[in-house]
C-alpha atoms as a PDB file:
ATOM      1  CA  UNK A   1     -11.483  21.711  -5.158  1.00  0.00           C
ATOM      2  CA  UNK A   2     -11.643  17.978  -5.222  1.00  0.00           C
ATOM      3  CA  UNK A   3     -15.478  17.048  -5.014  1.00  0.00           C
ATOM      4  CA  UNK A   4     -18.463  19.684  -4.704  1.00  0.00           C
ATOM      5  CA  UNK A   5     -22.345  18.525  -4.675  1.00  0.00           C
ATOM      6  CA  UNK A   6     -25.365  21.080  -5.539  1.00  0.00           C
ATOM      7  CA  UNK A   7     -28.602  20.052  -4.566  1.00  0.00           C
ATOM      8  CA  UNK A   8     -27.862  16.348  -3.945  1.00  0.00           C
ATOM      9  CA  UNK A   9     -30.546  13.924  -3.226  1.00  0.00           C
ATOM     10  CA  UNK A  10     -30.872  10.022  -2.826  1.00  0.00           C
ATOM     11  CA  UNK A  11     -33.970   8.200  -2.542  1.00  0.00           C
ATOM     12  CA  UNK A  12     -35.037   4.315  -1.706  1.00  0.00           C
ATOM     13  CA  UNK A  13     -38.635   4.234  -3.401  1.00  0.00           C
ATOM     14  CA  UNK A  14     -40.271   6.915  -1.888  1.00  0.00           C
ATOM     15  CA  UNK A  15     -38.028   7.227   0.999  1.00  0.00           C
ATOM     16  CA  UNK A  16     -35.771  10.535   0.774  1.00  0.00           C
ATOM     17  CA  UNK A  17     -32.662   9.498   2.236  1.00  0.00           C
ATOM     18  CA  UNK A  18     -30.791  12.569   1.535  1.00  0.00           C
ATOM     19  CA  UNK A  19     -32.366  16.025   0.606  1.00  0.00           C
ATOM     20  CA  UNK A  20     -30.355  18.864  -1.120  1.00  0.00           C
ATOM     21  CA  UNK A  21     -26.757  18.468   0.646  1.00  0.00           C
ATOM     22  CA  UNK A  22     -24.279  20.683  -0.351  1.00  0.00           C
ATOM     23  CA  UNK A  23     -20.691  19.782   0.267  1.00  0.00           C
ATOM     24  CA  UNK A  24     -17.318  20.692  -0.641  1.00  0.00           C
ATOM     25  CA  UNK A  25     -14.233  19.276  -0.658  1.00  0.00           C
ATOM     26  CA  UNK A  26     -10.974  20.955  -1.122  1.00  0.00           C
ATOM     27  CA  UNK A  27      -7.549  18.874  -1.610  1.00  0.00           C
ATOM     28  CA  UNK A  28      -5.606  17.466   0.992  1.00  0.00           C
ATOM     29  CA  UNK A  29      -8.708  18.090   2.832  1.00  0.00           C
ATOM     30  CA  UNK A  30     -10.157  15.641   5.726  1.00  0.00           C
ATOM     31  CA  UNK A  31     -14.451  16.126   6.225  1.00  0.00           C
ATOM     32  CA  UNK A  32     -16.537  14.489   8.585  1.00  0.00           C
ATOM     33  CA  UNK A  33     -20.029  13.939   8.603  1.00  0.00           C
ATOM     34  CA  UNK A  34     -22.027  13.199  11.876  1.00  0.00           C
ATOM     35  CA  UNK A  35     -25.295  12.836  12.688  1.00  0.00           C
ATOM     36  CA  UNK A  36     -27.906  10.012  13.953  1.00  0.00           C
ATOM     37  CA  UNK A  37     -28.722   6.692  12.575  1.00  0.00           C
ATOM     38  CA  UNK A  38     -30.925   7.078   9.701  1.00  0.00           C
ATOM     39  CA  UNK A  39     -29.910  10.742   9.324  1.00  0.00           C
ATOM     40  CA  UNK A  40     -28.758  10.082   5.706  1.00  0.00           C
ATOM     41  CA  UNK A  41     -24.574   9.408   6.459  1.00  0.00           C
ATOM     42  CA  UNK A  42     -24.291   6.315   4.349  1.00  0.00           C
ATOM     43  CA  UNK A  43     -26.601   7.317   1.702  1.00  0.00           C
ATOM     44  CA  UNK A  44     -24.439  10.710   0.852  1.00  0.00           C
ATOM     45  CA  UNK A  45     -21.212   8.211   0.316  1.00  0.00           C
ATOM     46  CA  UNK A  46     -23.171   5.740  -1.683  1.00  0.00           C
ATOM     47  CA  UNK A  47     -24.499   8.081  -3.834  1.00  0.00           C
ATOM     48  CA  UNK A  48     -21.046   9.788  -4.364  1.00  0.00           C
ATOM     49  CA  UNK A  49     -19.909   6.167  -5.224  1.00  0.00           C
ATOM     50  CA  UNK A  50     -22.857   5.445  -7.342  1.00  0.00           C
ATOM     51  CA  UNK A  51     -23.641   2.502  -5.834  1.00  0.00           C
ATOM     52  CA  UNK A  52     -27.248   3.820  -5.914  1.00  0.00           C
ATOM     53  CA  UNK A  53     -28.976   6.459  -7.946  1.00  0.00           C
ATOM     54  CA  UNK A  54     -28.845  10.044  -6.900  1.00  0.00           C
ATOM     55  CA  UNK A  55     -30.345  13.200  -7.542  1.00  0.00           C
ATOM     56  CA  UNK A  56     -28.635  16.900  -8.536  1.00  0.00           C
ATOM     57  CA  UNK A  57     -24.943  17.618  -9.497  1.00  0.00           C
ATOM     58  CA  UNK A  58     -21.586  16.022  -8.610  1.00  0.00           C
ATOM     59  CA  UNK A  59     -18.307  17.764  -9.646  1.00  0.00           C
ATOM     60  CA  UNK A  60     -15.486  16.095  -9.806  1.00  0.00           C
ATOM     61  CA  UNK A  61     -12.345  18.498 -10.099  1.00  0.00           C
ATOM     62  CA  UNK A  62     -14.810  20.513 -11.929  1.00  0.00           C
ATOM     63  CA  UNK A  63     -16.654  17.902 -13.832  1.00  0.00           C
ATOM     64  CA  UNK A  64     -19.995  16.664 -14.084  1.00  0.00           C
ATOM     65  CA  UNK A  65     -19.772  12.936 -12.938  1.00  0.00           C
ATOM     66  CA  UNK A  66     -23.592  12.371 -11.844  1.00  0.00           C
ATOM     67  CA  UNK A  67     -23.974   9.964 -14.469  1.00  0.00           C
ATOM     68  CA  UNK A  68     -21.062   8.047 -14.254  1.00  0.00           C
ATOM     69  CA  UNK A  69     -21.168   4.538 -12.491  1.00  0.00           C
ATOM     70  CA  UNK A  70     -19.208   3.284  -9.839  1.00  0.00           C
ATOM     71  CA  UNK A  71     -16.192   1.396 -11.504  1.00  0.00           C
ATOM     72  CA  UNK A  72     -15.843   4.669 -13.237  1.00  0.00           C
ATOM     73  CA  UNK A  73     -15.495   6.951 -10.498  1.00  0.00           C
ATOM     74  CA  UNK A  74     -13.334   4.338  -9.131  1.00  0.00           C
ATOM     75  CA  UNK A  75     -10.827   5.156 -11.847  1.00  0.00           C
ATOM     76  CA  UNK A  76     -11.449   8.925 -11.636  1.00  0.00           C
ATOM     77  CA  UNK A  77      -9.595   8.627  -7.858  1.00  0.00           C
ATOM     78  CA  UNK A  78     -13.159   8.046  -5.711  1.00  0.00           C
ATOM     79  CA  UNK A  79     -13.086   5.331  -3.144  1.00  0.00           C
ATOM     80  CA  UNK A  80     -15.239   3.424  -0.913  1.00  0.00           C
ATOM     81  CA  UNK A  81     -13.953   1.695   2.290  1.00  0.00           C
ATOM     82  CA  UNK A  82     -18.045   0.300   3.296  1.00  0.00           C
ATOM     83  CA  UNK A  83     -19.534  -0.135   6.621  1.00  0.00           C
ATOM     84  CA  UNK A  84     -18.737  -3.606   7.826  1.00  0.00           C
ATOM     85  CA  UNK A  85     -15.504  -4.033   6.605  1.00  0.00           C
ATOM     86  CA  UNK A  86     -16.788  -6.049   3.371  1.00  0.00           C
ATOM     87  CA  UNK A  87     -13.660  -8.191   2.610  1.00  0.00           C
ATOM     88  CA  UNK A  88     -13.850 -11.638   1.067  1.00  0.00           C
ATOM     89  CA  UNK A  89     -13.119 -13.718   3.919  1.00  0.00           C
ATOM     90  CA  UNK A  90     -12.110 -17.052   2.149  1.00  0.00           C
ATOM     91  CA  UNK A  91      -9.383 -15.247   0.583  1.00  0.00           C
ATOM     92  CA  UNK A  92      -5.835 -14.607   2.049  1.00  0.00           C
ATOM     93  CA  UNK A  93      -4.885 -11.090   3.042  1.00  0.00           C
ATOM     94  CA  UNK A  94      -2.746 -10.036   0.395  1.00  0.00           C
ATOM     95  CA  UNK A  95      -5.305 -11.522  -2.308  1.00  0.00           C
ATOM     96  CA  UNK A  96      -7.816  -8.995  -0.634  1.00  0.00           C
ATOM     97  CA  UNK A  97      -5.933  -5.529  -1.161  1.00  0.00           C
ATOM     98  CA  UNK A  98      -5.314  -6.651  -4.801  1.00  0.00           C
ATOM     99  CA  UNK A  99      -8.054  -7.151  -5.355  1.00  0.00           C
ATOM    100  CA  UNK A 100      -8.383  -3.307  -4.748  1.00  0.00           C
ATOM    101  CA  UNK A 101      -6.437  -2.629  -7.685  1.00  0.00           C
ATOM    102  CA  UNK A 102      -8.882  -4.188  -9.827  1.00  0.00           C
ATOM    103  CA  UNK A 103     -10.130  -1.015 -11.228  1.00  0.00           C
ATOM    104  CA  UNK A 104      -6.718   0.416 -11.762  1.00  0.00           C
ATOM    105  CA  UNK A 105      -3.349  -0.510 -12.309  1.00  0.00           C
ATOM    106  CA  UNK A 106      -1.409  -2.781  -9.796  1.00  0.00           C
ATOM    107  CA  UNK A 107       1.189  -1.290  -8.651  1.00  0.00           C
ATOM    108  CA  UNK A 108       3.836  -2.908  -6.157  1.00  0.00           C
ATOM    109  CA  UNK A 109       4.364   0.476  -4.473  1.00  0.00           C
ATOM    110  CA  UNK A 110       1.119   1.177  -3.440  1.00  0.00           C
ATOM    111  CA  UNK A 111       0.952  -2.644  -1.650  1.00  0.00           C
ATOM    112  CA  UNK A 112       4.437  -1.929  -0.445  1.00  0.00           C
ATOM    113  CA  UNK A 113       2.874   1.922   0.941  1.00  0.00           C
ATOM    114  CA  UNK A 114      -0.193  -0.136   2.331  1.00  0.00           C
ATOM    115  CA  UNK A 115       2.142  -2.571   4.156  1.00  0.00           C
ATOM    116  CA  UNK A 116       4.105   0.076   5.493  1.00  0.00           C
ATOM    117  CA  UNK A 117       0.863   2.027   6.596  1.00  0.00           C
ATOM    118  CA  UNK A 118      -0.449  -1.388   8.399  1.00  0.00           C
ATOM    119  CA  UNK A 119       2.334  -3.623   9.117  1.00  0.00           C
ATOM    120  CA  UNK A 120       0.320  -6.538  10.793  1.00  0.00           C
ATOM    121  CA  UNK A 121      -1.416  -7.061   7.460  1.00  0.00           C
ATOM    122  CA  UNK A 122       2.399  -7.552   5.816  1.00  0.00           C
ATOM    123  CA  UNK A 123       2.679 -10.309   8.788  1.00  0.00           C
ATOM    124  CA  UNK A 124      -0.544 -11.640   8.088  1.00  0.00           C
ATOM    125  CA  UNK A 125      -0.266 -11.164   4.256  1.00  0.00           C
ATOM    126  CA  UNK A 126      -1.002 -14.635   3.320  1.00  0.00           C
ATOM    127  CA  UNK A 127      -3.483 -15.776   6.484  1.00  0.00           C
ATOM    128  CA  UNK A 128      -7.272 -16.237   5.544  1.00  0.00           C
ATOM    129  CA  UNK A 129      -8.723 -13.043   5.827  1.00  0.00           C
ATOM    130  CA  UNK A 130     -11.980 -14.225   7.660  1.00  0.00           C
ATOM    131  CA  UNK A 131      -9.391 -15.202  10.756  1.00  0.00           C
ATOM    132  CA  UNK A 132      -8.193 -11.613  11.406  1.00  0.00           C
ATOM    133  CA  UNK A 133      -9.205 -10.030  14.228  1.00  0.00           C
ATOM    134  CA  UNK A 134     -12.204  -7.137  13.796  1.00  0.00           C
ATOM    135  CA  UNK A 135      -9.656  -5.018  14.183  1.00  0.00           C
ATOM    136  CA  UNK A 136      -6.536  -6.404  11.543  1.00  0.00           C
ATOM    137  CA  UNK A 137     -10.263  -6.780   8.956  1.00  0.00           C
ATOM    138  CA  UNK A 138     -10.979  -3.013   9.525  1.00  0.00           C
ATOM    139  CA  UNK A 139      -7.486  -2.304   8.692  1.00  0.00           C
ATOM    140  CA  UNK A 140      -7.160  -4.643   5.447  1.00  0.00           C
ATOM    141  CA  UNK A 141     -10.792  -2.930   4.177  1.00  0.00           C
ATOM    142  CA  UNK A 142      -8.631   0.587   4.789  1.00  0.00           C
ATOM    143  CA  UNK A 143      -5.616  -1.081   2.963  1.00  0.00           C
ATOM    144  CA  UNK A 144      -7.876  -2.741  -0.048  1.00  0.00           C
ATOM    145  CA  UNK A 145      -9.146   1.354  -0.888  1.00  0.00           C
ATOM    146  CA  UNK A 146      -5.957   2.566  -0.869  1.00  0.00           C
ATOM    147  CA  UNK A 147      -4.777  -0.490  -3.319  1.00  0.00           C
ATOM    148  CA  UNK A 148      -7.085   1.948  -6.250  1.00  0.00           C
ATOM    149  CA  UNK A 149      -4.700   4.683  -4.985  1.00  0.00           C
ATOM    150  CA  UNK A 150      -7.661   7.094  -4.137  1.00  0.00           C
ATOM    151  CA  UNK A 151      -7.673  11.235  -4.700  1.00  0.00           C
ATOM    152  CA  UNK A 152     -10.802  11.092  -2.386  1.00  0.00           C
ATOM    153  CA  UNK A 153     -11.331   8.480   0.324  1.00  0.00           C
ATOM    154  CA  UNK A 154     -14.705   8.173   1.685  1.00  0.00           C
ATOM    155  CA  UNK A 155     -14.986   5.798   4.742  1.00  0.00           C
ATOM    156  CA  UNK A 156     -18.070   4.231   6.190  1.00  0.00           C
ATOM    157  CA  UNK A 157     -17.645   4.145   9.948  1.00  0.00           C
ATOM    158  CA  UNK A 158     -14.083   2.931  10.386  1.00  0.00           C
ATOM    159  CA  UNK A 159     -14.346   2.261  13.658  1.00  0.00           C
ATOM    160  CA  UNK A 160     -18.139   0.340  14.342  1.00  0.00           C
ATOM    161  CA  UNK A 161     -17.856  -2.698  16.506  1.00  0.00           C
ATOM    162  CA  UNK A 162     -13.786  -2.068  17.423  1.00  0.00           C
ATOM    163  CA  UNK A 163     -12.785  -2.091  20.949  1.00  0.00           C
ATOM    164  CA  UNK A 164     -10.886   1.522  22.211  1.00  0.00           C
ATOM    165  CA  UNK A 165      -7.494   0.705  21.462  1.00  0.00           C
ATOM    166  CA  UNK A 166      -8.290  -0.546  18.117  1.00  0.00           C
ATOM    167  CA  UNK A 167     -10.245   2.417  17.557  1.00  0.00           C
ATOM    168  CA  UNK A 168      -7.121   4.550  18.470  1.00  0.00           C
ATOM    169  CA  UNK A 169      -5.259   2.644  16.086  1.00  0.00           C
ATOM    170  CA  UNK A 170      -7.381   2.990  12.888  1.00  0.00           C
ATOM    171  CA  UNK A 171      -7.593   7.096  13.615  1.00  0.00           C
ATOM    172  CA  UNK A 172      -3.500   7.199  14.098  1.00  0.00           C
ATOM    173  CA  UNK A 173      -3.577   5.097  10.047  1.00  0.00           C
ATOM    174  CA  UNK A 174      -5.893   7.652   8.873  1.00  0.00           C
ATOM    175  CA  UNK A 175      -4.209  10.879  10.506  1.00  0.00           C
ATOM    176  CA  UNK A 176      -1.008   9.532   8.904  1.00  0.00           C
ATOM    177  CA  UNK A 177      -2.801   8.921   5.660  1.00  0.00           C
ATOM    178  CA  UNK A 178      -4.025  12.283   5.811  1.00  0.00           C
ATOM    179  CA  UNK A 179      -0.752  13.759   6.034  1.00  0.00           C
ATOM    180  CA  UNK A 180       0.486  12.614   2.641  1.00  0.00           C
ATOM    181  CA  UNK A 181      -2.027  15.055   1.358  1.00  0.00           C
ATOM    182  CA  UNK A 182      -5.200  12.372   0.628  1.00  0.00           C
ATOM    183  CA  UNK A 183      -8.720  13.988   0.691  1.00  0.00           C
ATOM    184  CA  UNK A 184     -10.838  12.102   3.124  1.00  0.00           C
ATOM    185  CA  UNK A 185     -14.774  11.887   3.822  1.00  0.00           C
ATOM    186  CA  UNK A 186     -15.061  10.293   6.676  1.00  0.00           C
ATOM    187  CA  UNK A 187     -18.850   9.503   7.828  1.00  0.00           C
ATOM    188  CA  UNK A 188     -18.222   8.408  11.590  1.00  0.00           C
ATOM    189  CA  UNK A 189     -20.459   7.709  15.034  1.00  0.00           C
ATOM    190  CA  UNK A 190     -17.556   8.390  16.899  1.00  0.00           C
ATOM    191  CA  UNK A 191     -18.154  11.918  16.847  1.00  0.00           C
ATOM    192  CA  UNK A 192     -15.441  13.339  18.952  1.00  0.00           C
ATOM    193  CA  UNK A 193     -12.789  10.873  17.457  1.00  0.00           C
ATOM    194  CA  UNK A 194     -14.251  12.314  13.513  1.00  0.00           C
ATOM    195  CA  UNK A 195     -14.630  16.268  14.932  1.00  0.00           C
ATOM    196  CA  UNK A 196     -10.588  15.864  16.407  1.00  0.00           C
ATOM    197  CA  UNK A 197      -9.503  14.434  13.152  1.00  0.00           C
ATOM    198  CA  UNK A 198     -11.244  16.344  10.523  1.00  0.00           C
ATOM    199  CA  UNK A 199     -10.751  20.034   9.214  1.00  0.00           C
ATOM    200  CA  UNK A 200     -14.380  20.297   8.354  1.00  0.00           C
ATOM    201  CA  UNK A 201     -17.112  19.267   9.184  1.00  0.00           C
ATOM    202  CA  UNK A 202     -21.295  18.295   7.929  1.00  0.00           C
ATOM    203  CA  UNK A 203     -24.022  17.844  11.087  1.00  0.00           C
ATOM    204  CA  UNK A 204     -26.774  15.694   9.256  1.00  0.00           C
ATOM    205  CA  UNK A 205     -30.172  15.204  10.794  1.00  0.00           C
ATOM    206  CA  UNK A 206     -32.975  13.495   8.786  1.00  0.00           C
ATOM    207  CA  UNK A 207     -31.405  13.801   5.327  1.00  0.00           C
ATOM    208  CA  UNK A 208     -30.367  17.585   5.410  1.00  0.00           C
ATOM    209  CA  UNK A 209     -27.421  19.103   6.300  1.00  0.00           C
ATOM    210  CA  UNK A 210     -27.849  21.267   9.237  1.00  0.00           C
ATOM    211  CA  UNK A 211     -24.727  22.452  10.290  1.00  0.00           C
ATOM    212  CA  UNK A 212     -21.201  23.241   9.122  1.00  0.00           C
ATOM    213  CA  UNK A 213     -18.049  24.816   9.939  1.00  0.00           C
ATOM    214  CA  UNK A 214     -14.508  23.884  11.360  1.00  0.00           C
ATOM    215  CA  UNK A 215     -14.296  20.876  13.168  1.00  0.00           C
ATOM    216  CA  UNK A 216     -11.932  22.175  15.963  1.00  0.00           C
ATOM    217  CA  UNK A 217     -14.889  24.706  16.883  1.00  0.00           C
ATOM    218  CA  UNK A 218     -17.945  22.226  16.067  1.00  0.00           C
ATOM    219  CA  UNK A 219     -16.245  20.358  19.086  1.00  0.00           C
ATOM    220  CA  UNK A 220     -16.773  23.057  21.362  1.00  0.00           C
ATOM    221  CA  UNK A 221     -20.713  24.146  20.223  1.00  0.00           C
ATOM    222  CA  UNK A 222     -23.086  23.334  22.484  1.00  0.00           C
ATOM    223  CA  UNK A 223     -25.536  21.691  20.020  1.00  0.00           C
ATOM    224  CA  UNK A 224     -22.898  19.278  18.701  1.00  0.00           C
ATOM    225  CA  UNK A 225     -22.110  18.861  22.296  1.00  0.00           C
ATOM    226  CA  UNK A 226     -25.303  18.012  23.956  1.00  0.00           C
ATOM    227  CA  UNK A 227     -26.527  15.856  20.534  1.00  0.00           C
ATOM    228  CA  UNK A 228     -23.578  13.925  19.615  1.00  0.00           C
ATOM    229  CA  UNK A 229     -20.649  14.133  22.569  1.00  0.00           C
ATOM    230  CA  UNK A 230     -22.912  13.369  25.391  1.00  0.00           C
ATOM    231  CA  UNK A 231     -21.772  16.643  27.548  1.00  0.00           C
END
């Protein structure tokens, strides 16, 4: 098992964000997480990251991590591609994804894997990164995570704000990321696009996990379907 959480909680003041989740994830394992806005999706990844403080335990391969910070999990194999892409936009392309590798080794074969994996970001490798399209910036914020060369990816809605095709394109990097074995979390509003992907996945309403199961079959129950598909 890569990642397992027992009683996990995150909080803004006195705002509970996220109430006793319990998640698993095994290796070479894709989750998704669903719900509404506000129903706690970001929270669970930043408090995985430890970009803000969380309550109960996180196990890491079988260690306690709760207490580590971020830059440290970063080096354990945990990796955040954010919500809004989040690149520096002054800087070229190629600056950007090593800039990935900041917390780890650089290592010529992951930027030559990441090149391979998006090939417009090779071609556009030493453009200004605030001039790529929404979609070539959504790709090069993929690209930057995998620069720390992840165990665990977690990704905060991949595909806000991109138009279909673009969408189509990000899901066909990550189904062929998730074939060289990477664990992905994928938190995602594009529900049918995360269920069709994932293996597994979490239904969150108002901070608390609610549902759970194979993704394949969450596609086909009628809660799922009526809340978050629209049928």
């Amino acid at each position: 098992m890569v990642l397992e959480t027992s009683f996990f909680s995150v909080s803004y003041g006195r705002i509970e964000a996220l109430k006793d989740a319990n998640i698993h994830i095994d290796e070479h394992e894709a989750i998704a997480v669903i719900g509404a806005n506000g129903a706690g999706k970001s929270s669970l990844l930043f408090g995985l990251s430890g970009i803000v403080e969380s309550k109960g335990l996180i196990r890491y391969k079988g260690n306690d991590i709760s207490s580590l910070p971020s830059h440290e999990r970063v080096k354990l194999g945990l990796t955040l591609c954010p919500e809004n892409r989040r690149i520096f936009p002054s800087l070229t392309t190629e600056q950007n994804l090593k800039l990935g590798a900041f917390r780890s080794k650089f290592k010529k074969s992951q930027l030559e894997f990441v090149y391979e994996l998006f090939p417009v970001l090779y071609e556009r490798k030493k453009q200004i990164a605030g001039y790529l399209s929404g979609g070539e910036q959504q790709m090069l914020a993929i690209g930057r995570a995998m620069m720390a060369n992840p165990v665990l990816l977690m990704l905060d809605e991949p595909s806000l704000g991109l138009a279909p095709i673009l969408v189509d394109q990000v899901f066909k990097a990550l189904e062929d990321l998730k074939k060289t074995g990477l664990s992905v979390l994928l938190v995602e509003q594009n529900a049918y696009k995360a269920l069709s992907f994932a293996d597994r996945a979490y239904i969150l309403e108002t901070g608390k996990v609610i549902l759970e199961g194979n993704a394949k079959q969450l596609l086909s129950n009628d809660r799922v379907r009526s809340a978050y598909l629209g049928i």
